[in-house]
PDB file of N, CA and C in Angstrom:
ATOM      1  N   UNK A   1       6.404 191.178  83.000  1.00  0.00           N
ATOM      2  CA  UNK A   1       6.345 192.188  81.967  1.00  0.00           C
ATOM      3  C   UNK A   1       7.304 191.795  80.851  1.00  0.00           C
ATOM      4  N   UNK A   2       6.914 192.234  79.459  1.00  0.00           N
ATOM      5  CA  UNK A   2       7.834 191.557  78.120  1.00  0.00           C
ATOM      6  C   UNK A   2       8.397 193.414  78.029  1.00  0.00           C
ATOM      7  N   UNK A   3       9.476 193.253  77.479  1.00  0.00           N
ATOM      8  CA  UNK A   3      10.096 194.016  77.597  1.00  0.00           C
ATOM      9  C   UNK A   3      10.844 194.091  75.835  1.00  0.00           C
ATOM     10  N   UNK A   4      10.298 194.445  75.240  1.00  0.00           N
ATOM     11  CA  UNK A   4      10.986 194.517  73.878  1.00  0.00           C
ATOM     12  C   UNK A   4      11.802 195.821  73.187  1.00  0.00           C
ATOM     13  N   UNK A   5      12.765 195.329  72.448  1.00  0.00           N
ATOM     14  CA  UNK A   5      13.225 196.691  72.040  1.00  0.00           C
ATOM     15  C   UNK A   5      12.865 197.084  70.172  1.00  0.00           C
ATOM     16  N   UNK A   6      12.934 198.053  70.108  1.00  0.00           N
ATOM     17  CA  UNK A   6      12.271 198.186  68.714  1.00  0.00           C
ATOM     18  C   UNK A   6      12.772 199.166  67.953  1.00  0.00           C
ATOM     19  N   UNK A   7      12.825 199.975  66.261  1.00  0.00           N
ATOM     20  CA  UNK A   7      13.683 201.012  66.052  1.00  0.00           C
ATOM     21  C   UNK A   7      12.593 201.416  65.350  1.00  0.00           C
ATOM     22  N   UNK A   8      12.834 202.702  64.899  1.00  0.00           N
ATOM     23  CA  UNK A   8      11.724 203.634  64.146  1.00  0.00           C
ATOM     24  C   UNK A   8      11.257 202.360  62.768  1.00  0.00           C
ATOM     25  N   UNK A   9      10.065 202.338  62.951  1.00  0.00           N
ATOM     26  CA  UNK A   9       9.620 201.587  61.307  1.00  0.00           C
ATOM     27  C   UNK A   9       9.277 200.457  61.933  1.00  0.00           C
ATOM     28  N   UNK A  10       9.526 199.988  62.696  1.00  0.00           N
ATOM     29  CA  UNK A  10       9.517 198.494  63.688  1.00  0.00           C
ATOM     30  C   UNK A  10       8.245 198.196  64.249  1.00  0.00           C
ATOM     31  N   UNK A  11       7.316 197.207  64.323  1.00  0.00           N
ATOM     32  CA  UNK A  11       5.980 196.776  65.004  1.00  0.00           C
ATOM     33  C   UNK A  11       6.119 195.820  66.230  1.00  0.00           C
ATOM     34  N   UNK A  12       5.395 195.631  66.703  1.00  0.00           N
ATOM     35  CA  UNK A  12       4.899 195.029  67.896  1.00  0.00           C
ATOM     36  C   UNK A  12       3.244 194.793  67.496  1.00  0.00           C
ATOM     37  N   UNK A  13       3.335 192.896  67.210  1.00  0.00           N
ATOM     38  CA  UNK A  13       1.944 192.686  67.290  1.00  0.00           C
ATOM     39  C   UNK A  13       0.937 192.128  68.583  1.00  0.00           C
ATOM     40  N   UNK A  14       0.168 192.755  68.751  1.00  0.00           N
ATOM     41  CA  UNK A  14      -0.881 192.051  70.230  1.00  0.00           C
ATOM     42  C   UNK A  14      -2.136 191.182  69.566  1.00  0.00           C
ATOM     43  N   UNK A  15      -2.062 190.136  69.842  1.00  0.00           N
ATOM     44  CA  UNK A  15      -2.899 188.801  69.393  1.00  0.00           C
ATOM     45  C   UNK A  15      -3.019 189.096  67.848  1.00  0.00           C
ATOM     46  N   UNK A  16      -4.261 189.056  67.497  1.00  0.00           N
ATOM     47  CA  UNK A  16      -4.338 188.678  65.917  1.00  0.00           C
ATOM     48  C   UNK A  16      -4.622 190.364  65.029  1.00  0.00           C
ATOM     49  N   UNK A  17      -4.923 191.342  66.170  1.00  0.00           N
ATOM     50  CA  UNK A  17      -5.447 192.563  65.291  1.00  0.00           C
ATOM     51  C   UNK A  17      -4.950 193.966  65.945  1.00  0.00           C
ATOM     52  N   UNK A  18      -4.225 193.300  66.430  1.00  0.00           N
ATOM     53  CA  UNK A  18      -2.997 194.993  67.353  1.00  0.00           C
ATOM     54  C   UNK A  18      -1.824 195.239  66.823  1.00  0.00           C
ATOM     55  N   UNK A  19      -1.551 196.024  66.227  1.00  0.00           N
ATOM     56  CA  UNK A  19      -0.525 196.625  65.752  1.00  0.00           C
ATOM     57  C   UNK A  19       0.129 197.753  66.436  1.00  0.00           C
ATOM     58  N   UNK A  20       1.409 197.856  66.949  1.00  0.00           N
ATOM     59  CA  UNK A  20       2.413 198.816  67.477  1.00  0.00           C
ATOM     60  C   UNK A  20       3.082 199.104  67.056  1.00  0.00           C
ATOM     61  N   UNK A  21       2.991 200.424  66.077  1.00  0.00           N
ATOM     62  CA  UNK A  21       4.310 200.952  65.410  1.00  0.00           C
ATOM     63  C   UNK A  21       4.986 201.926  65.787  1.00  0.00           C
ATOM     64  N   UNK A  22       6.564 201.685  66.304  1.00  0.00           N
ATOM     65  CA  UNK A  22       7.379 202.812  66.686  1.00  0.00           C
ATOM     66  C   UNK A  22       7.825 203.915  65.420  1.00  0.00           C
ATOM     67  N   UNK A  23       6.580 204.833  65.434  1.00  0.00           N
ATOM     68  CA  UNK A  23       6.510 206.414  64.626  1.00  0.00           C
ATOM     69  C   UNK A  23       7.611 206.792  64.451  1.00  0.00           C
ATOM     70  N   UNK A  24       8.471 207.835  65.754  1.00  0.00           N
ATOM     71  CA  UNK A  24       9.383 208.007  65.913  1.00  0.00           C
ATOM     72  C   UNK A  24      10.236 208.242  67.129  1.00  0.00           C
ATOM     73  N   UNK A  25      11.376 208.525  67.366  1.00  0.00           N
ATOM     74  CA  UNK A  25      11.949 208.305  68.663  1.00  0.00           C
ATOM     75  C   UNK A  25      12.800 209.672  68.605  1.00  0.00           C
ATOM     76  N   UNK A  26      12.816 210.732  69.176  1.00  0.00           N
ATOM     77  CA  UNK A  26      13.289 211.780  69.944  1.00  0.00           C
ATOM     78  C   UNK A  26      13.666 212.397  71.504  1.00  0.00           C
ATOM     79  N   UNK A  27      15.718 212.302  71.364  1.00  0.00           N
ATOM     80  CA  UNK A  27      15.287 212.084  72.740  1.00  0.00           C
ATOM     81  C   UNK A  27      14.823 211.228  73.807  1.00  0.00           C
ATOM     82  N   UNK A  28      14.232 211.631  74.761  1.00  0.00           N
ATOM     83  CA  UNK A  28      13.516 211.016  75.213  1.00  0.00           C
ATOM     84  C   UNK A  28      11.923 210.374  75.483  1.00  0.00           C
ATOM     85  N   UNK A  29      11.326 210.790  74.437  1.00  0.00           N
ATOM     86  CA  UNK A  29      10.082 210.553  73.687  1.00  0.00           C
ATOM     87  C   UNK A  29       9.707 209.845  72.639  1.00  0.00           C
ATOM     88  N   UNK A  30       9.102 209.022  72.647  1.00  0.00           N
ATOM     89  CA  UNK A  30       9.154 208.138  71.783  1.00  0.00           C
ATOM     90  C   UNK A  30       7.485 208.302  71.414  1.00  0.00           C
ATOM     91  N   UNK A  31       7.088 208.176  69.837  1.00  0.00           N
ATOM     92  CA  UNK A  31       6.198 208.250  69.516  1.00  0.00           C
ATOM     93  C   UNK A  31       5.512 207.150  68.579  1.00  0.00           C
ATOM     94  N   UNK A  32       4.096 206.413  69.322  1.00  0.00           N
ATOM     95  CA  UNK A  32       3.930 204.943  68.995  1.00  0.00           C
ATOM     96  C   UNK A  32       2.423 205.441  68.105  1.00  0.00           C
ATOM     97  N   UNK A  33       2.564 204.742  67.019  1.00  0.00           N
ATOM     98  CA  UNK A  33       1.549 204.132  66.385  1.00  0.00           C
ATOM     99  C   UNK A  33       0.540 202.760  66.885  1.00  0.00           C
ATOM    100  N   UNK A  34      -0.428 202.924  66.699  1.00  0.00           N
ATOM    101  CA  UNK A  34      -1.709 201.982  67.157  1.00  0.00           C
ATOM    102  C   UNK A  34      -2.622 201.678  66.454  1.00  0.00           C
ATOM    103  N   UNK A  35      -2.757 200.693  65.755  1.00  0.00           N
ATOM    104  CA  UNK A  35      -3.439 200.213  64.863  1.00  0.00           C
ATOM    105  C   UNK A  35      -4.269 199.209  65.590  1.00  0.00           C
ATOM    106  N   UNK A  36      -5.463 199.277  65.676  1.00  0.00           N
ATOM    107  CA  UNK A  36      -6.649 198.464  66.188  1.00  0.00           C
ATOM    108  C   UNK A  36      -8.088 198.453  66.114  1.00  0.00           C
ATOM    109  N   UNK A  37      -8.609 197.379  66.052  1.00  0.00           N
ATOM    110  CA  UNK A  37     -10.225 197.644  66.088  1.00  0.00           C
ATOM    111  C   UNK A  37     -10.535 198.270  66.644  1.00  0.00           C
ATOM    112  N   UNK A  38     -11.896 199.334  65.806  1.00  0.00           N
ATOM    113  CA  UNK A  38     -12.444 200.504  67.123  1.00  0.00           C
ATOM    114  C   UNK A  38     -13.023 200.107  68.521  1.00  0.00           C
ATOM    115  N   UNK A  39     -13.855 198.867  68.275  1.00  0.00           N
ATOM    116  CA  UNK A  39     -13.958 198.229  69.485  1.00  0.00           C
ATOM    117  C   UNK A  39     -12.950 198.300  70.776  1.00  0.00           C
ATOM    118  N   UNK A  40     -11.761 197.818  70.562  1.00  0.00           N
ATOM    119  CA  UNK A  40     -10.876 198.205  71.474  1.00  0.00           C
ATOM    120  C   UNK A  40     -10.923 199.626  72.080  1.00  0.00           C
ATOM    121  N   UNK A  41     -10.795 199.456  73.113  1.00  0.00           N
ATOM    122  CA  UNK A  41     -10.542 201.101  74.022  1.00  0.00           C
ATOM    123  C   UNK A  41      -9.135 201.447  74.343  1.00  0.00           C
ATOM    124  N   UNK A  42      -8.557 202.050  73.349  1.00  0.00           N
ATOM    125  CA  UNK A  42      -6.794 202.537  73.837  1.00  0.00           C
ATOM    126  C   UNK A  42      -6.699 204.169  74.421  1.00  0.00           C
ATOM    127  N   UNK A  43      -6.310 203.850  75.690  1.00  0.00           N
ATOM    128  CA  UNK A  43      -6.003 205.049  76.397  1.00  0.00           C
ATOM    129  C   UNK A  43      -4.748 205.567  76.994  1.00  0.00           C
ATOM    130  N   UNK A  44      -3.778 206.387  77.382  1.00  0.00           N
ATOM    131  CA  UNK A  44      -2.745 207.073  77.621  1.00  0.00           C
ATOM    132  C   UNK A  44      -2.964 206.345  79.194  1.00  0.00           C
ATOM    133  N   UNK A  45      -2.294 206.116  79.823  1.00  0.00           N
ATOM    134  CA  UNK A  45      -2.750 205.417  81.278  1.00  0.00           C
ATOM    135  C   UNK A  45      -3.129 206.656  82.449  1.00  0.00           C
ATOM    136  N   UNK A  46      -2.610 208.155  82.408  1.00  0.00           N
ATOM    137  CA  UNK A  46      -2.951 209.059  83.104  1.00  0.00           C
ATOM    138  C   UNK A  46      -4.249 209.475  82.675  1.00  0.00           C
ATOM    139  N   UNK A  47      -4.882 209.443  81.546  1.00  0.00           N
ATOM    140  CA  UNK A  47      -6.415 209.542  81.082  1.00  0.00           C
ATOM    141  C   UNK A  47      -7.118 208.090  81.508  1.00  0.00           C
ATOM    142  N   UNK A  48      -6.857 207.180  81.479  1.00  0.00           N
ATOM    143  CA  UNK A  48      -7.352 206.009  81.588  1.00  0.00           C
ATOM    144  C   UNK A  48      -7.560 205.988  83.547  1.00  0.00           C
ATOM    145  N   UNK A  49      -6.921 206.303  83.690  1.00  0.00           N
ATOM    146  CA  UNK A  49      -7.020 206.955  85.468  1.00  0.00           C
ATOM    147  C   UNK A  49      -7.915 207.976  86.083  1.00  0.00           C
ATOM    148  N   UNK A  50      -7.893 208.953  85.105  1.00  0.00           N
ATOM    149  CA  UNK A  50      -8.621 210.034  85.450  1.00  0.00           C
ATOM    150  C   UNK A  50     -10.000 209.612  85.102  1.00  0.00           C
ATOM    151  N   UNK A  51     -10.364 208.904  84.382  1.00  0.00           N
ATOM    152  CA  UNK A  51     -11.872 207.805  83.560  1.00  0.00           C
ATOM    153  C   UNK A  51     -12.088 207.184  84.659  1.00  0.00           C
ATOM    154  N   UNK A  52     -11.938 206.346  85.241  1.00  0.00           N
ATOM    155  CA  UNK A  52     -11.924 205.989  86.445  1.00  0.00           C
ATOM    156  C   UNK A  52     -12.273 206.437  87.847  1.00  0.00           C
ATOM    157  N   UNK A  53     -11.171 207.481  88.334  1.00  0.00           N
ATOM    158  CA  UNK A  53     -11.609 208.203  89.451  1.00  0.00           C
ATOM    159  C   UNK A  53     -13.323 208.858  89.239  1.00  0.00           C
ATOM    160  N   UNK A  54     -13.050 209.618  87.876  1.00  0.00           N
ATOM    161  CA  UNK A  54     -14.659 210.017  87.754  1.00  0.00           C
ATOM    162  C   UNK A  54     -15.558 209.431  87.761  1.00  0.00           C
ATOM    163  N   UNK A  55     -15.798 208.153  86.996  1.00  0.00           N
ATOM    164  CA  UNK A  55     -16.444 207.032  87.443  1.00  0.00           C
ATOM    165  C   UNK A  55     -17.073 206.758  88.902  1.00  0.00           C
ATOM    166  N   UNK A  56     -15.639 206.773  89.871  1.00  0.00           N
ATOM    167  CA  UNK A  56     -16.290 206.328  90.993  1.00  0.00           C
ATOM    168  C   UNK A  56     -16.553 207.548  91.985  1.00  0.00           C
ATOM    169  N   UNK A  57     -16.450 208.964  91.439  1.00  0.00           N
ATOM    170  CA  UNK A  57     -17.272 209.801  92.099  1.00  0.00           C
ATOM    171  C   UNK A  57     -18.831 209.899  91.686  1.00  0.00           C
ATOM    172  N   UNK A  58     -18.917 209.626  90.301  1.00  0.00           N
ATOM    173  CA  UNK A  58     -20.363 209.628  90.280  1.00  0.00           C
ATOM    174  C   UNK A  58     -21.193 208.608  90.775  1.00  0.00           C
ATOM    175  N   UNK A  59     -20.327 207.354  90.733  1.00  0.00           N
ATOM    176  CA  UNK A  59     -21.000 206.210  91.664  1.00  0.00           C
ATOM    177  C   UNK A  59     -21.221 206.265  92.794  1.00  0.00           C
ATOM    178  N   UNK A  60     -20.140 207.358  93.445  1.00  0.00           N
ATOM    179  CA  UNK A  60     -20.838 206.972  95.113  1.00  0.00           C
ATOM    180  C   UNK A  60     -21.504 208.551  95.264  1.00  0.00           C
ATOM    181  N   UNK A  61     -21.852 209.202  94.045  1.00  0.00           N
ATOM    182  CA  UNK A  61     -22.959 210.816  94.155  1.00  0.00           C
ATOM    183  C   UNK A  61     -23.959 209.793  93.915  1.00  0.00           C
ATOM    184  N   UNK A  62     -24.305 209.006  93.287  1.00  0.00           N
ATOM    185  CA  UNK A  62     -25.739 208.634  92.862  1.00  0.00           C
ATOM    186  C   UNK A  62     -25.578 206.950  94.057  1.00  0.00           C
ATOM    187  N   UNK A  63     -24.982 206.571  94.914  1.00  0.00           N
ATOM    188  CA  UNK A  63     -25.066 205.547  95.619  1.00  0.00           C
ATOM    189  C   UNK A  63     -24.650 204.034  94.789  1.00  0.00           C
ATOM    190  N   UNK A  64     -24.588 204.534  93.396  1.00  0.00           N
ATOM    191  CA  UNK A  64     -24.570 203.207  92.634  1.00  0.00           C
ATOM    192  C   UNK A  64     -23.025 202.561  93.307  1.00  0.00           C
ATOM    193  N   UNK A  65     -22.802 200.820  92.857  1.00  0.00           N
ATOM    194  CA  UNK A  65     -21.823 200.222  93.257  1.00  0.00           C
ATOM    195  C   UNK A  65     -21.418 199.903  91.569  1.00  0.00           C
ATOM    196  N   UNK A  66     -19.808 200.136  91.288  1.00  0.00           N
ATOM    197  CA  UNK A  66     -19.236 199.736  90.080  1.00  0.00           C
ATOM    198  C   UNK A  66     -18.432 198.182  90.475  1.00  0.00           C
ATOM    199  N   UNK A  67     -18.757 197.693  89.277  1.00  0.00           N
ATOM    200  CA  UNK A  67     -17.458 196.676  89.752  1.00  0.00           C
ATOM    201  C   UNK A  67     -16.248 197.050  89.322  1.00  0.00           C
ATOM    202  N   UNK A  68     -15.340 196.392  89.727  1.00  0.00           N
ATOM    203  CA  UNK A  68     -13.737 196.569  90.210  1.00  0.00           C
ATOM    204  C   UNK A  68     -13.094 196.151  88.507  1.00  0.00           C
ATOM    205  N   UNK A  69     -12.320 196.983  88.091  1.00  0.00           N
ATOM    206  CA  UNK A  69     -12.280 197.078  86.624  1.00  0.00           C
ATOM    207  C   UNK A  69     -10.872 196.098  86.976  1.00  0.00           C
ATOM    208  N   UNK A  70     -10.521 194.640  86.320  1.00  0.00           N
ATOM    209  CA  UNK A  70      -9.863 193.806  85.800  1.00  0.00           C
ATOM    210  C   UNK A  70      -8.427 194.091  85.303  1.00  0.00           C
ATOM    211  N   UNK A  71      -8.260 195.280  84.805  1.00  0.00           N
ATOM    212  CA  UNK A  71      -7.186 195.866  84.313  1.00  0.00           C
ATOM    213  C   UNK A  71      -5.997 196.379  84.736  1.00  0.00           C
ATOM    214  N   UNK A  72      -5.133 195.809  84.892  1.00  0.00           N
ATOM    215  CA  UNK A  72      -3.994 196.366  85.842  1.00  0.00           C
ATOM    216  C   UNK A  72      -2.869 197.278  84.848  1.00  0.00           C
ATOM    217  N   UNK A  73      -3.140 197.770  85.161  1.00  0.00           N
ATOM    218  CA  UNK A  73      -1.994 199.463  85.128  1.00  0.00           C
ATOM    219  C   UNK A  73      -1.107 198.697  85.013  1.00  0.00           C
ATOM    220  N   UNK A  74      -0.154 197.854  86.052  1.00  0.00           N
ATOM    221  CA  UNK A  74       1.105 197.972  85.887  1.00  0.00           C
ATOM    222  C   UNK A  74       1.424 196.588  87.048  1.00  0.00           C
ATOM    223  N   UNK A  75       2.384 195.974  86.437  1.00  0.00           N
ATOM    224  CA  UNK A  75       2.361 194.392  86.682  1.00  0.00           C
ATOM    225  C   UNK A  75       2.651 194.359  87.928  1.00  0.00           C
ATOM    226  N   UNK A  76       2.391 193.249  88.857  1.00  0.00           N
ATOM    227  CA  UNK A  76       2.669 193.143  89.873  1.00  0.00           C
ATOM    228  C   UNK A  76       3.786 192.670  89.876  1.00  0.00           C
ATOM    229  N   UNK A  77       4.917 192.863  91.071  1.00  0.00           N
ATOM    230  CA  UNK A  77       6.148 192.757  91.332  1.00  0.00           C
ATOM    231  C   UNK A  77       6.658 192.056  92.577  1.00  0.00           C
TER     232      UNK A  77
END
């Protein structure tokens, strides 16, 4: 995992068309800007979870098989 530190006004770029801008910082909340192609799918990771579980209840209500989504939550250790 990269681990960067950043201050209000500050970016973080991901490959050639992701932009991360630290909005603002309160506390303990920090509020990020996201600049990206709509193509991209950016999700909160507790919604991006809950997308998922539902997913694979309707897959196994209708018998269908999903494949195993590539994406890891959170790095292995």
């Amino acid at each position: 995992m990269l681990i960067l530190s950043r201050r209000v006004n500050e970016k973080i770029v991901i490959g050639d068309d992701i932009v991360v801008s630290v909005v603002e910082v309160r506390g303990d909340q920090v509020k990020l800007g996201i600049d990206a192609p709509r193509t991209v799918k950016v999700f909160r990771e507790e919604v991006f979870i809950a997308i998922q579980e539902e997913n694979k209840k309707a897959a196994a209500a209708s018998g269908m098989q999903l494949p195993l989504m590539d994406i890891p939550l959170r790095p292995k250790e």
